[in-house]
N, C-alpha and C. Protein backbone atom coordinates (compact mmCIF):
# COMPACT_ATOMS: atom_id res chain seq x y z
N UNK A 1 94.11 129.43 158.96
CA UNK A 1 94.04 129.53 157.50
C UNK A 1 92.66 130.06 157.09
N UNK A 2 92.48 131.18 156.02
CA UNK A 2 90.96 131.79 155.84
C UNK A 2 91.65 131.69 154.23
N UNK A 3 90.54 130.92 154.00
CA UNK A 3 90.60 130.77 152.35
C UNK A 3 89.44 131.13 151.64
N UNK A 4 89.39 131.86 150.60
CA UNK A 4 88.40 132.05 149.35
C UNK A 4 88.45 131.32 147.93
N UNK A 5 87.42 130.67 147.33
CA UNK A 5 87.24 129.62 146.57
C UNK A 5 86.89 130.27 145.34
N UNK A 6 87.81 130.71 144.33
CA UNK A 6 87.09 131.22 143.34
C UNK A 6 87.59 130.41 142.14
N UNK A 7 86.26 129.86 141.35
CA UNK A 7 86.56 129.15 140.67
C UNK A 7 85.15 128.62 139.38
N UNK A 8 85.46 128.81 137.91
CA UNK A 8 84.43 128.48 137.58
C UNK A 8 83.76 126.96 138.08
N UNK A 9 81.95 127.06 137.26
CA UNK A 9 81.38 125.67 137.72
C UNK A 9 82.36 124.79 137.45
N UNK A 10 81.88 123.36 137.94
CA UNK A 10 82.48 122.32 137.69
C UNK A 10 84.06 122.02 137.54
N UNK A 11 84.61 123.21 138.73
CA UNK A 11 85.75 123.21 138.19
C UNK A 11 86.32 122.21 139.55
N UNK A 12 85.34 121.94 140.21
CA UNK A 12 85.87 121.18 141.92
C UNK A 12 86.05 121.65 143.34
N UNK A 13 85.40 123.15 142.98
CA UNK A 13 85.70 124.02 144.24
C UNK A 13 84.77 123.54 145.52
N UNK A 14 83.70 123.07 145.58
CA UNK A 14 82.89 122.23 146.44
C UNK A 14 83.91 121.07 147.19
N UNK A 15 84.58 119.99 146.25
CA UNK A 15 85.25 118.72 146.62
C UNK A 15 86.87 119.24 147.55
N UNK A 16 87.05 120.59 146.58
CA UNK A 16 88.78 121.37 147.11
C UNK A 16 88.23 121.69 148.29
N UNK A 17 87.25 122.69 148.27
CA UNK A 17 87.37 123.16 149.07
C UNK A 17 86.73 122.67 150.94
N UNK A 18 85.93 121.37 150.42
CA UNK A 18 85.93 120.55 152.35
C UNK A 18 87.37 119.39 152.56
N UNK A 19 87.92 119.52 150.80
CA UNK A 19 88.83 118.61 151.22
C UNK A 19 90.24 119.64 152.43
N UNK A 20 90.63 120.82 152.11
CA UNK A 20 91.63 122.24 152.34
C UNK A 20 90.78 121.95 154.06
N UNK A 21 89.47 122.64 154.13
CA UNK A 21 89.16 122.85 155.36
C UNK A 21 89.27 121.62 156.66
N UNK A 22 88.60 120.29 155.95
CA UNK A 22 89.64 118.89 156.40
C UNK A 22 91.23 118.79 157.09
N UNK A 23 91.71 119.27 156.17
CA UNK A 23 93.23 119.27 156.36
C UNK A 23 93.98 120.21 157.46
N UNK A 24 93.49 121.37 157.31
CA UNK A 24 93.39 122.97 158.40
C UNK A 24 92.65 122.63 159.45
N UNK A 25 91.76 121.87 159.67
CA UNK A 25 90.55 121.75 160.76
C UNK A 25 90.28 122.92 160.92
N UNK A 26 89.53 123.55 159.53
CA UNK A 26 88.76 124.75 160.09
C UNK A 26 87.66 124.69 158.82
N UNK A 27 86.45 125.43 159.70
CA UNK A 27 84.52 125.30 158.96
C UNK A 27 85.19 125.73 157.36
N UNK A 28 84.34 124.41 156.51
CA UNK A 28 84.26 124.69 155.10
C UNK A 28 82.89 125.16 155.31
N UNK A 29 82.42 126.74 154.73
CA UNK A 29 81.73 127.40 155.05
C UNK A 29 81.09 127.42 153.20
N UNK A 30 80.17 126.50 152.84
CA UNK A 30 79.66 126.26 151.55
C UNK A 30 78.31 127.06 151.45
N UNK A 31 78.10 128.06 151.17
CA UNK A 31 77.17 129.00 151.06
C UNK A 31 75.38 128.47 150.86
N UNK A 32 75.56 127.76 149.74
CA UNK A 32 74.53 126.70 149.47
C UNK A 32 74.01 126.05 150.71
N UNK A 33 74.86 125.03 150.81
CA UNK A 33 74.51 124.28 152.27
C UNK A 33 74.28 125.01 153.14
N UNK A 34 74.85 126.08 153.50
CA UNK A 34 74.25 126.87 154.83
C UNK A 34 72.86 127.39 154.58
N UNK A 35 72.68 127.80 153.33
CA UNK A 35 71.08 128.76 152.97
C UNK A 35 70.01 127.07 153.39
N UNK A 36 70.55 125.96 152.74
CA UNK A 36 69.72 125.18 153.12
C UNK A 36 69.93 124.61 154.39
N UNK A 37 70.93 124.87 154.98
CA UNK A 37 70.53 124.53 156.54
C UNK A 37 69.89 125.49 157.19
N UNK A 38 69.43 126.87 156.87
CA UNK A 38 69.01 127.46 157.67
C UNK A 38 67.40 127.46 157.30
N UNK A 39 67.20 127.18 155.96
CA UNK A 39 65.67 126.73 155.32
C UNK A 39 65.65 125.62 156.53
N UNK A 40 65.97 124.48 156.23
CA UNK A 40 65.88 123.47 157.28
C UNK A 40 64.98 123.44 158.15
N UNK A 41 66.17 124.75 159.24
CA UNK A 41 65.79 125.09 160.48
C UNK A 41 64.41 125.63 160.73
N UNK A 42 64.23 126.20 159.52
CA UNK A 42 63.21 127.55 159.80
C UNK A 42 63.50 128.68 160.31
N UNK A 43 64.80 128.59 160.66
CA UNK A 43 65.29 130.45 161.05
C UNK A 43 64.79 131.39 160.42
N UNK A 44 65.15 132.33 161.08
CA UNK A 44 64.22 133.43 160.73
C UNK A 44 64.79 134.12 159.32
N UNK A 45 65.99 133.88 159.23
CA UNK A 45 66.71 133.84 157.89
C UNK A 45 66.30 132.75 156.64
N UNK A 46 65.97 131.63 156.99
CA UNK A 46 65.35 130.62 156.34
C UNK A 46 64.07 130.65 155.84
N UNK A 47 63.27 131.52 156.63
CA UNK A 47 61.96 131.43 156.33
C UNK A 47 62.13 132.70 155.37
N UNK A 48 62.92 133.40 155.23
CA UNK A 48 63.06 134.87 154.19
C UNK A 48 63.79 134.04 152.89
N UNK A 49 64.50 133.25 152.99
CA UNK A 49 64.83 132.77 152.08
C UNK A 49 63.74 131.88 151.11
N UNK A 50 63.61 131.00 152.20
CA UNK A 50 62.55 130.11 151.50
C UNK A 50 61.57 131.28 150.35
N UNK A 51 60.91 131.92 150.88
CA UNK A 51 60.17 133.16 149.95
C UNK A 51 60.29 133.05 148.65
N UNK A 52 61.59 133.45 148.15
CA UNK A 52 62.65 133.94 147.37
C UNK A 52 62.37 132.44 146.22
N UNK A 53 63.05 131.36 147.57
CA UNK A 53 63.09 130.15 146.31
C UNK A 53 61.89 129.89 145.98
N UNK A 54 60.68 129.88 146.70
CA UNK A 54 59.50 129.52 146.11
C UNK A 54 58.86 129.94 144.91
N UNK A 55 59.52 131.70 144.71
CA UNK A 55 59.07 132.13 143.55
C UNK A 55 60.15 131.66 142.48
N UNK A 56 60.93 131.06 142.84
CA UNK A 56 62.28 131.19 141.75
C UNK A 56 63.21 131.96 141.56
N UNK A 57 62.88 133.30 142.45
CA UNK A 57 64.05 134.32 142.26
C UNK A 57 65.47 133.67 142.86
N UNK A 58 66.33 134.81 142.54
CA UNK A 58 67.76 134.68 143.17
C UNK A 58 67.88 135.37 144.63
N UNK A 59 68.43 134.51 145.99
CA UNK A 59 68.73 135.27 147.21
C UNK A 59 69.04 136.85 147.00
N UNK A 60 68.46 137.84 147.39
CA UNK A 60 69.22 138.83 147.49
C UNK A 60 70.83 139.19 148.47
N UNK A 61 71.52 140.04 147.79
CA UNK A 61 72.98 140.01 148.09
C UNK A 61 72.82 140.53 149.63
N UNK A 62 71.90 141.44 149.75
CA UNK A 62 71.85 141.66 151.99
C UNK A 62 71.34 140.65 152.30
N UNK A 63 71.05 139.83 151.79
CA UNK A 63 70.40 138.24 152.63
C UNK A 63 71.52 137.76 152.64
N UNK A 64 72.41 137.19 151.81
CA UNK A 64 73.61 136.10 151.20
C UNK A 64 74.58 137.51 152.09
N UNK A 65 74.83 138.35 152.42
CA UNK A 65 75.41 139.13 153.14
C UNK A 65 75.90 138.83 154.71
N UNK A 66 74.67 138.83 155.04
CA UNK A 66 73.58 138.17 156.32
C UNK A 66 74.12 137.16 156.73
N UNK A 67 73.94 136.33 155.79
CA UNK A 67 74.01 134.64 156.03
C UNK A 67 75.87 134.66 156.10
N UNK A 68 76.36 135.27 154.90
CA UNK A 68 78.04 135.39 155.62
C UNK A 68 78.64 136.00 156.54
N UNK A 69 78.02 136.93 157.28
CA UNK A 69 78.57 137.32 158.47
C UNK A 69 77.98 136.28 159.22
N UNK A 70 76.89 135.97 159.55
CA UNK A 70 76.67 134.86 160.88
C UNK A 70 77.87 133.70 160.21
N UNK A 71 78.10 133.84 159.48
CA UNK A 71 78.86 132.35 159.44
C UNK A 71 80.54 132.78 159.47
N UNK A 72 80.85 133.70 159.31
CA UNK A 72 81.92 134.22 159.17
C UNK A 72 81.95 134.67 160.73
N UNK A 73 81.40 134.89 161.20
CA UNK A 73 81.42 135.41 162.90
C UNK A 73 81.22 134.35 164.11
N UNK A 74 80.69 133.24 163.54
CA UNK A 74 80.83 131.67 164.22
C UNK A 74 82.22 131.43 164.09
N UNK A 75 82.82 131.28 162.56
CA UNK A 75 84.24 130.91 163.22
C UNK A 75 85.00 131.52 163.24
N UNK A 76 85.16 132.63 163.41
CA UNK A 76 85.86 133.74 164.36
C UNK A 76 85.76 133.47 165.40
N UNK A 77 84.61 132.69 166.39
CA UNK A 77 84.82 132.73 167.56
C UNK A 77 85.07 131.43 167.82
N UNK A 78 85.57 130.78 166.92
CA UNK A 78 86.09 128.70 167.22
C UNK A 78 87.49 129.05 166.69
N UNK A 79 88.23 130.63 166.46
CA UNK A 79 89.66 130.14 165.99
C UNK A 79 89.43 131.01 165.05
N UNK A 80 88.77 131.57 163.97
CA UNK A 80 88.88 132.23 163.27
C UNK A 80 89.43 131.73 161.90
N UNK A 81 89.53 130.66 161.20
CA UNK A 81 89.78 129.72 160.25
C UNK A 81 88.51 129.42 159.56
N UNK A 82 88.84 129.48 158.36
CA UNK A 82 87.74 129.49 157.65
C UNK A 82 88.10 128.67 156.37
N UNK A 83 86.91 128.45 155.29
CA UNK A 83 87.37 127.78 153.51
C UNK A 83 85.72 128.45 153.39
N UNK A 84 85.60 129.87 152.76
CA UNK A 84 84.26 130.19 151.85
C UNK A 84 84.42 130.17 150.97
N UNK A 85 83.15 129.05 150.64
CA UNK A 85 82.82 128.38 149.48
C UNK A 85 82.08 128.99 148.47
N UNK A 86 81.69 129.52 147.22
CA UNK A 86 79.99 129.86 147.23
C UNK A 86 80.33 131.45 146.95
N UNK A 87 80.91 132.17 147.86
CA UNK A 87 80.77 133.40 147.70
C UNK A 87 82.32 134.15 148.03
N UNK A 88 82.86 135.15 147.36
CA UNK A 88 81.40 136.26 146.53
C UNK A 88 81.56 135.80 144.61
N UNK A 89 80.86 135.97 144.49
CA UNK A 89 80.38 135.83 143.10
C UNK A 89 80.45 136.93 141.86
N UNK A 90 80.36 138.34 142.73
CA UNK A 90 80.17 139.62 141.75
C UNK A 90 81.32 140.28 142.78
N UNK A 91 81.69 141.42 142.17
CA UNK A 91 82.57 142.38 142.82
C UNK A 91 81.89 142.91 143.56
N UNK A 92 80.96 143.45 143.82
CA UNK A 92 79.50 143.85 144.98
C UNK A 92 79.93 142.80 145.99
N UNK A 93 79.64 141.70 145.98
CA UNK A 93 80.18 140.84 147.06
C UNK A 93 81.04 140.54 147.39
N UNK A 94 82.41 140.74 146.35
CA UNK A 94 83.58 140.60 146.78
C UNK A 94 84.12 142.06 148.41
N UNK A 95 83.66 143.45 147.63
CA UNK A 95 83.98 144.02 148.32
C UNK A 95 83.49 144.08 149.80
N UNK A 96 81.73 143.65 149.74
CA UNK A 96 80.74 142.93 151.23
C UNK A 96 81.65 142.05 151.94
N UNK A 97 82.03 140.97 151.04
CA UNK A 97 83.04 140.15 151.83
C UNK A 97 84.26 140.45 152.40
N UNK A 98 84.77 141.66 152.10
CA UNK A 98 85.97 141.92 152.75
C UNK A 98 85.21 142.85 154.09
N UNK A 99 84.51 144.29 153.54
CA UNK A 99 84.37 144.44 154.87
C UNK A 99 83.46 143.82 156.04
N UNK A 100 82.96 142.53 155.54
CA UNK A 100 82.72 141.86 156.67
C UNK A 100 83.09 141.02 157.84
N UNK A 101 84.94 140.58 156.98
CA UNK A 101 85.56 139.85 157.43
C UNK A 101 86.51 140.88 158.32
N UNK A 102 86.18 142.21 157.75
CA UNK A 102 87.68 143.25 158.41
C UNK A 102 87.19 143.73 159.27
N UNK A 103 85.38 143.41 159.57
CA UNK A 103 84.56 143.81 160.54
C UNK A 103 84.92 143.17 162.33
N UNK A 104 85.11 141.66 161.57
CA UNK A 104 85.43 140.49 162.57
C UNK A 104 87.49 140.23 163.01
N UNK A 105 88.09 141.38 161.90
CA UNK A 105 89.16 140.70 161.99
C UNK A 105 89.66 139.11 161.74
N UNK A 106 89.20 139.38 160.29
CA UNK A 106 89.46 137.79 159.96
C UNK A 106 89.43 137.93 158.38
N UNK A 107 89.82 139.07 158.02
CA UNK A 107 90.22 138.65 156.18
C UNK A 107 90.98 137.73 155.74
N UNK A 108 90.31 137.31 154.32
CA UNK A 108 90.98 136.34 153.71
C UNK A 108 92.42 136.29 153.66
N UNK A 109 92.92 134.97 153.65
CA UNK A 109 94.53 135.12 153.80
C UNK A 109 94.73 135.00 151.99
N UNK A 110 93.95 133.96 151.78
CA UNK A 110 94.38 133.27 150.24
C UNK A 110 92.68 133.57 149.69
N UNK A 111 92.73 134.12 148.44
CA UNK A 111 92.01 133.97 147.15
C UNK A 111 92.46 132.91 146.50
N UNK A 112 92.08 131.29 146.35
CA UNK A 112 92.74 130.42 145.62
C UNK A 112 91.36 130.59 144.49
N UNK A 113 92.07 130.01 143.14
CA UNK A 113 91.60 130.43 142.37
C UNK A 113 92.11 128.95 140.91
N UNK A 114 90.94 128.38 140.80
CA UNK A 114 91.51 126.76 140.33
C UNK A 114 90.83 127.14 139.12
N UNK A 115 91.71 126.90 137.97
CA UNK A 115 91.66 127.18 136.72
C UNK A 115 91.45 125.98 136.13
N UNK A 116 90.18 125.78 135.30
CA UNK A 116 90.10 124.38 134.52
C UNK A 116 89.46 125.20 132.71
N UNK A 117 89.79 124.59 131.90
CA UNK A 117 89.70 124.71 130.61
C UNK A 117 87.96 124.82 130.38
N UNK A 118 87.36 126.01 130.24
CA UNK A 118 85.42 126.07 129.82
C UNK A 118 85.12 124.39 128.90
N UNK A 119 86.06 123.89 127.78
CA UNK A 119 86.05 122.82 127.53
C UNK A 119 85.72 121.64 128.43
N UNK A 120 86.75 121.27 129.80
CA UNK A 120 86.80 120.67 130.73
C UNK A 120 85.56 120.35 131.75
N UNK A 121 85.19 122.43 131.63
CA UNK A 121 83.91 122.14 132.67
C UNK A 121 83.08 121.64 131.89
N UNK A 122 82.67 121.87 130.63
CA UNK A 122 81.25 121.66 130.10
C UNK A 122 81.57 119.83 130.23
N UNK A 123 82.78 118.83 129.92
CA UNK A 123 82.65 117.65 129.72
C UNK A 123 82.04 117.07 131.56
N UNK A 124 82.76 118.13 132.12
CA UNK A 124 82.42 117.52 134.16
C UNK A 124 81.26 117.68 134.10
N UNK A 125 80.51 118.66 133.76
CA UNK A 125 79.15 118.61 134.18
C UNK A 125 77.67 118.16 132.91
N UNK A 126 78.49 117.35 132.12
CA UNK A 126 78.00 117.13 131.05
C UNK A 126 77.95 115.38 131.77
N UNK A 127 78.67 115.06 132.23
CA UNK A 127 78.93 113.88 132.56
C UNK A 127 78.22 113.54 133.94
N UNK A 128 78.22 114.75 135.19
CA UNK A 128 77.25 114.68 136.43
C UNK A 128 76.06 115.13 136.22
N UNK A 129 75.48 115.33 135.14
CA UNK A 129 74.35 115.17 134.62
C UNK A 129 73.84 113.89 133.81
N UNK A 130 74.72 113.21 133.30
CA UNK A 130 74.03 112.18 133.31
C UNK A 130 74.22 110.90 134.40
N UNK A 131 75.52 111.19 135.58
CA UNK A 131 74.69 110.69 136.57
C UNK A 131 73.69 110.56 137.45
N UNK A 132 73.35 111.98 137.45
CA UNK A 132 72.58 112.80 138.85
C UNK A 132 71.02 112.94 138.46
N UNK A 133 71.16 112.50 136.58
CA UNK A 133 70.14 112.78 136.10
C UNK A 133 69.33 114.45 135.81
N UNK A 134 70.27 115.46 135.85
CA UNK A 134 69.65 116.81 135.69
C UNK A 134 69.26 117.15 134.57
N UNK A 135 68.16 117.59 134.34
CA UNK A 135 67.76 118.14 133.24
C UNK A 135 68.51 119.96 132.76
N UNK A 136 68.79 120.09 133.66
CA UNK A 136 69.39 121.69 133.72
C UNK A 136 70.57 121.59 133.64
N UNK A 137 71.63 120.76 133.51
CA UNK A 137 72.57 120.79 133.20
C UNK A 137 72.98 120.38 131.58
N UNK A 138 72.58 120.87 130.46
CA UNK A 138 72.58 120.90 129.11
C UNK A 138 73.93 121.79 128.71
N UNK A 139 74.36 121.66 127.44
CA UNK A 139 75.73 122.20 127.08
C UNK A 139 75.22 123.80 126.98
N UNK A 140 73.75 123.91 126.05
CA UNK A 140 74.06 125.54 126.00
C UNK A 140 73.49 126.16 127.69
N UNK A 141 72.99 125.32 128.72
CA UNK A 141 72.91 126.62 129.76
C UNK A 141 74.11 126.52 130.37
N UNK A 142 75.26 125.47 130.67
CA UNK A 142 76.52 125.50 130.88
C UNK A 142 77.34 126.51 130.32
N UNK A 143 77.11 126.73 129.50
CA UNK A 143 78.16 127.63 128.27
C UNK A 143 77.62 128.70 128.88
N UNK A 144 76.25 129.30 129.15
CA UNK A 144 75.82 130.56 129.69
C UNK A 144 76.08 130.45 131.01
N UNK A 145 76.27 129.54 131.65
CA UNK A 145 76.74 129.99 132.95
C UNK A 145 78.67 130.23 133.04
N UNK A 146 79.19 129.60 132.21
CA UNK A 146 80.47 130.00 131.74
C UNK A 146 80.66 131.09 131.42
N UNK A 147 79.78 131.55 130.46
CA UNK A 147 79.73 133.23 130.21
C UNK A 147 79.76 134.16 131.39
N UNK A 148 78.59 133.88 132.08
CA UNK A 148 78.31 134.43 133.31
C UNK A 148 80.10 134.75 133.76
N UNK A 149 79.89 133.73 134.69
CA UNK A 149 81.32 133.36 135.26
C UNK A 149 82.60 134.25 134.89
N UNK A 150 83.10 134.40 133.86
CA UNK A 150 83.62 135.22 132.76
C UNK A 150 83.47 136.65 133.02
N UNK A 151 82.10 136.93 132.85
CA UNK A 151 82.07 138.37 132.58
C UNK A 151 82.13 138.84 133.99
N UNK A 152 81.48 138.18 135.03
CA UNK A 152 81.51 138.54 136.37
C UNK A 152 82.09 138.80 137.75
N UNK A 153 82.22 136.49 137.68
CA UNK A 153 83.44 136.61 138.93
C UNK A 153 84.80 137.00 138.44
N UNK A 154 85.42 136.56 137.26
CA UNK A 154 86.44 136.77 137.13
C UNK A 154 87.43 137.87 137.35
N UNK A 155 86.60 138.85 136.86
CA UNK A 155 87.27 140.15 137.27
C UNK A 155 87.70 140.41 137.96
N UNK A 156 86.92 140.00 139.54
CA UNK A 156 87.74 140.45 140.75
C UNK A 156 89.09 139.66 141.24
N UNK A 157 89.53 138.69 140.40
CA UNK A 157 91.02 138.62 141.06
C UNK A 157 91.92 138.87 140.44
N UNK A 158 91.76 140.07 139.25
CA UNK A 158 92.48 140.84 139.62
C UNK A 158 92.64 142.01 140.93
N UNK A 159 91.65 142.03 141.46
CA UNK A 159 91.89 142.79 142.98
C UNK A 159 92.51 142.02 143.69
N UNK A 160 91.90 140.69 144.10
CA UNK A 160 92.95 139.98 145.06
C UNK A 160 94.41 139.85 144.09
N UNK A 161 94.43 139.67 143.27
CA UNK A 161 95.98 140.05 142.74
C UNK A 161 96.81 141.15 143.62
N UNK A 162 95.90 142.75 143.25
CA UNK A 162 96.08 143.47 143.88
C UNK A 162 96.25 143.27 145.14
N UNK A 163 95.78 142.72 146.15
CA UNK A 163 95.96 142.76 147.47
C UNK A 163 97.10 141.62 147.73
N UNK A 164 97.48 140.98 146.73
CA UNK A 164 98.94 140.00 147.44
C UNK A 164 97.93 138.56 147.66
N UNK A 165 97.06 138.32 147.88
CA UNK A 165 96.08 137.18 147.99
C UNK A 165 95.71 136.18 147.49
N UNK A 166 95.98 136.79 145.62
CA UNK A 166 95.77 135.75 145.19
C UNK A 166 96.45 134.78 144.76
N UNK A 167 96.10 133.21 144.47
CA UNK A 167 96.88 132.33 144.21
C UNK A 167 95.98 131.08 143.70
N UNK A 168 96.39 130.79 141.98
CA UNK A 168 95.98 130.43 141.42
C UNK A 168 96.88 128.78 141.19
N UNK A 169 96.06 127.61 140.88
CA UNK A 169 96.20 126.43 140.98
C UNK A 169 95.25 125.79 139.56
N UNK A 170 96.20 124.76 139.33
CA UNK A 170 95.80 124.60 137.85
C UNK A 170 94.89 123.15 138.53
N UNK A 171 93.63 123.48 138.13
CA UNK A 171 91.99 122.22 138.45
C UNK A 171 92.00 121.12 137.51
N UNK A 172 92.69 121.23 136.62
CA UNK A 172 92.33 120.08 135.54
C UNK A 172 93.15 118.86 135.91
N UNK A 173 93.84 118.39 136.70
CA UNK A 173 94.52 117.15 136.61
C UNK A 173 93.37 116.38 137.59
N UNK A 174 93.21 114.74 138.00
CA UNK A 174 92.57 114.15 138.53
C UNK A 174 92.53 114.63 140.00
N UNK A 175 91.57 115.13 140.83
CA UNK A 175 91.07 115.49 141.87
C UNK A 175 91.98 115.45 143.11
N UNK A 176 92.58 114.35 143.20
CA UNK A 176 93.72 113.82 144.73
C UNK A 176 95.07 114.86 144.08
N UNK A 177 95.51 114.59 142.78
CA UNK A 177 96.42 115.50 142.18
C UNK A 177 96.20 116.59 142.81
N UNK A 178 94.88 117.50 142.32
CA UNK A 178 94.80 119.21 142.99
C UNK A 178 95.30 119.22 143.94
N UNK A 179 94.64 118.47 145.08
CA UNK A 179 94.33 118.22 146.53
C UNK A 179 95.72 118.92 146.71
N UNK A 180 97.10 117.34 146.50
CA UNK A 180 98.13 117.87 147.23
C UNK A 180 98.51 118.97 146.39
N UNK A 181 98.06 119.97 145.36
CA UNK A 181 98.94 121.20 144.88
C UNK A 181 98.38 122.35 145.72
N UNK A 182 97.41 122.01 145.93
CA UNK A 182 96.15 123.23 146.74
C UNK A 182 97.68 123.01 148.16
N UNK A 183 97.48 121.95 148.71
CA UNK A 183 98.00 121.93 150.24
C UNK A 183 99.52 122.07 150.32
N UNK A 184 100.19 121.69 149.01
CA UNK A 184 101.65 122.43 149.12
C UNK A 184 101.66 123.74 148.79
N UNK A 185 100.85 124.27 147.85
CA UNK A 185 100.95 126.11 148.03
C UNK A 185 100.54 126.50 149.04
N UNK A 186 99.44 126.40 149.74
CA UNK A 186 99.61 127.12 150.34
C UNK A 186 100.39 127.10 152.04
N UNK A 187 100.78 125.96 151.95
CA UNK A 187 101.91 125.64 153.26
C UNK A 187 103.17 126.61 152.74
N UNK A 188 103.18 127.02 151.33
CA UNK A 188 104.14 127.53 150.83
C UNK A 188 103.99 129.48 151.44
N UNK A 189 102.63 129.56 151.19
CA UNK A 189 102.05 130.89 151.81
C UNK A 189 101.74 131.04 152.84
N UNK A 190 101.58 130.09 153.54
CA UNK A 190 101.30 130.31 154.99
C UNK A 190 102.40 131.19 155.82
N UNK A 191 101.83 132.20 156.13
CA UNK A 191 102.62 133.17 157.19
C UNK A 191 103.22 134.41 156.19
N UNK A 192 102.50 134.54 155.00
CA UNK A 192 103.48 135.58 154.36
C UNK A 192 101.91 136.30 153.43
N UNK A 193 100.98 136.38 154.66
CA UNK A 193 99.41 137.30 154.06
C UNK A 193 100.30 138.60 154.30
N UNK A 194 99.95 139.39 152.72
CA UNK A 194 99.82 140.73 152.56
C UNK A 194 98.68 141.40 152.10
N UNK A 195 98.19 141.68 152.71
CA UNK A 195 96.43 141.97 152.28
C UNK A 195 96.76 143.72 152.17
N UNK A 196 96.50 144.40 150.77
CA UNK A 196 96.50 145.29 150.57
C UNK A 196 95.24 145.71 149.56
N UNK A 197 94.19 145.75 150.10
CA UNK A 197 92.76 146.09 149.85
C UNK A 197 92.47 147.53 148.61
N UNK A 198 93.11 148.62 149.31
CA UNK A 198 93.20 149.90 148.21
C UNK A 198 91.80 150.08 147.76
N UNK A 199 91.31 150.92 146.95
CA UNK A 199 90.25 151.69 146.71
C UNK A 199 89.60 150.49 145.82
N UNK A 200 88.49 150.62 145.35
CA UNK A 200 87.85 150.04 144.42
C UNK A 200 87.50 150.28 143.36
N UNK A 201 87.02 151.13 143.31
CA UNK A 201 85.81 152.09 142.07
C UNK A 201 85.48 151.37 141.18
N UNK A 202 86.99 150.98 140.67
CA UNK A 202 86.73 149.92 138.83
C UNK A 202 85.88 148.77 139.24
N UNK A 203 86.20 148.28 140.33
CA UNK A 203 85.63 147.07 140.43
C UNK A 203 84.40 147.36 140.77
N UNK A 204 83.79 148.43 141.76
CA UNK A 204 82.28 148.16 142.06
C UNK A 204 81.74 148.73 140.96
N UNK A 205 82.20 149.61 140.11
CA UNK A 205 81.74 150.10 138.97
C UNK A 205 81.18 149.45 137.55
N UNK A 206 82.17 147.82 138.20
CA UNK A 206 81.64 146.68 136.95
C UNK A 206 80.64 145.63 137.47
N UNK A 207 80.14 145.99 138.42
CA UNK A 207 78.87 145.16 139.41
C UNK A 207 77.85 145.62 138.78
């Protein structure tokens, strides 16, 4: 099973998606966590990263590139099963991510794609902010990262539309709810990937 997590913030794609890779016994591959496991380490990827965060910038997309092929090419060679978490984010990365995976022979089977109400997210992360205590999680930079989200990732599934891939699951009911809708669709899709990729233009054209 090779799954892609697209989904606005706070919509549960972190909790779906180690709960899916759990279930499959295959690497939930969380983009985040890997950049900081490889800071960690001090790899030589880590120490380029680190850079980046020290000033505050954003990873560049051949770094976050980088970091998904080594991780996308680890489990290719444990089975080839995957749940990426995290990425891609822009159509620039959507299209990186395919030919990196078509590099390894291991494209996505499923684009799942968990739909929760911009209402919904702002109350989830309005609410793990005042457990977690974040100061950065406020309604208007939520709403701008909703925007974000919107103008950006969204777009591209209509490509995985296009390619037969995608498959969308409604995020708003209580968490164990998703769980089993995530794991009966796609037992429902399992064995019937049509990956039909086709040209791009529109899409890298809106990156």
């Amino acid at each position: 099973m090779r799954v892609l997590m697209i989904a606005p913030p706070g919509a549960g794609k972190g909790t779906q998606g180690a709960r899916i890779a759990a279930h499959f016994g295959v690497p939930h591959l969380a983009t985040g966590d890997l950049l900081r496991r490889h800071v960690a380490l001090r790899t030589g990827l880590g120490q380029t990263v680190q850079q980046y965060l020290d000033r505050g910038s954003l990873v560049p997309d051949r770094l976050m590139q980088d970091l998904v092929r080594r991780a996308l090419a680890e489990a290719t060679a444990h089975g080839g099963g995957y749940v990426l978490d995290g990425y891609p984010r822009t159509p620039a990365q959507a299209w990186a991510a395919y030919q990196i995976a078509s590099s390894l022979g291991a494209t996505a089977q499923i684009a799942l794609h968990l739909r929760v109400d911009d209402d919904e997210v702002v109350r989830r992360l309005l609410a793990r902010s005042g457990i977690e205590h974040r100061s950065d999680d406020t309604e208007p930079v939520i709403r701008r990262r909703l925007a974000l989200y919107h103008e950006v990732t969204e777009p591209i599934l209509q490509w995985y539309d296009r390619r037969g891939i995608l498959l969308s699951v409604d995020g708003m009911p209580r968490p164990d709810q998703v769980t089993e809708d995530i794991i009966a669709a796609l037992r429902d899709r399992r064995g019937h990937h049509a990956d039909r990729p086709g040209p791009v233009p529109a899409l890298l054209a809106a990156a």
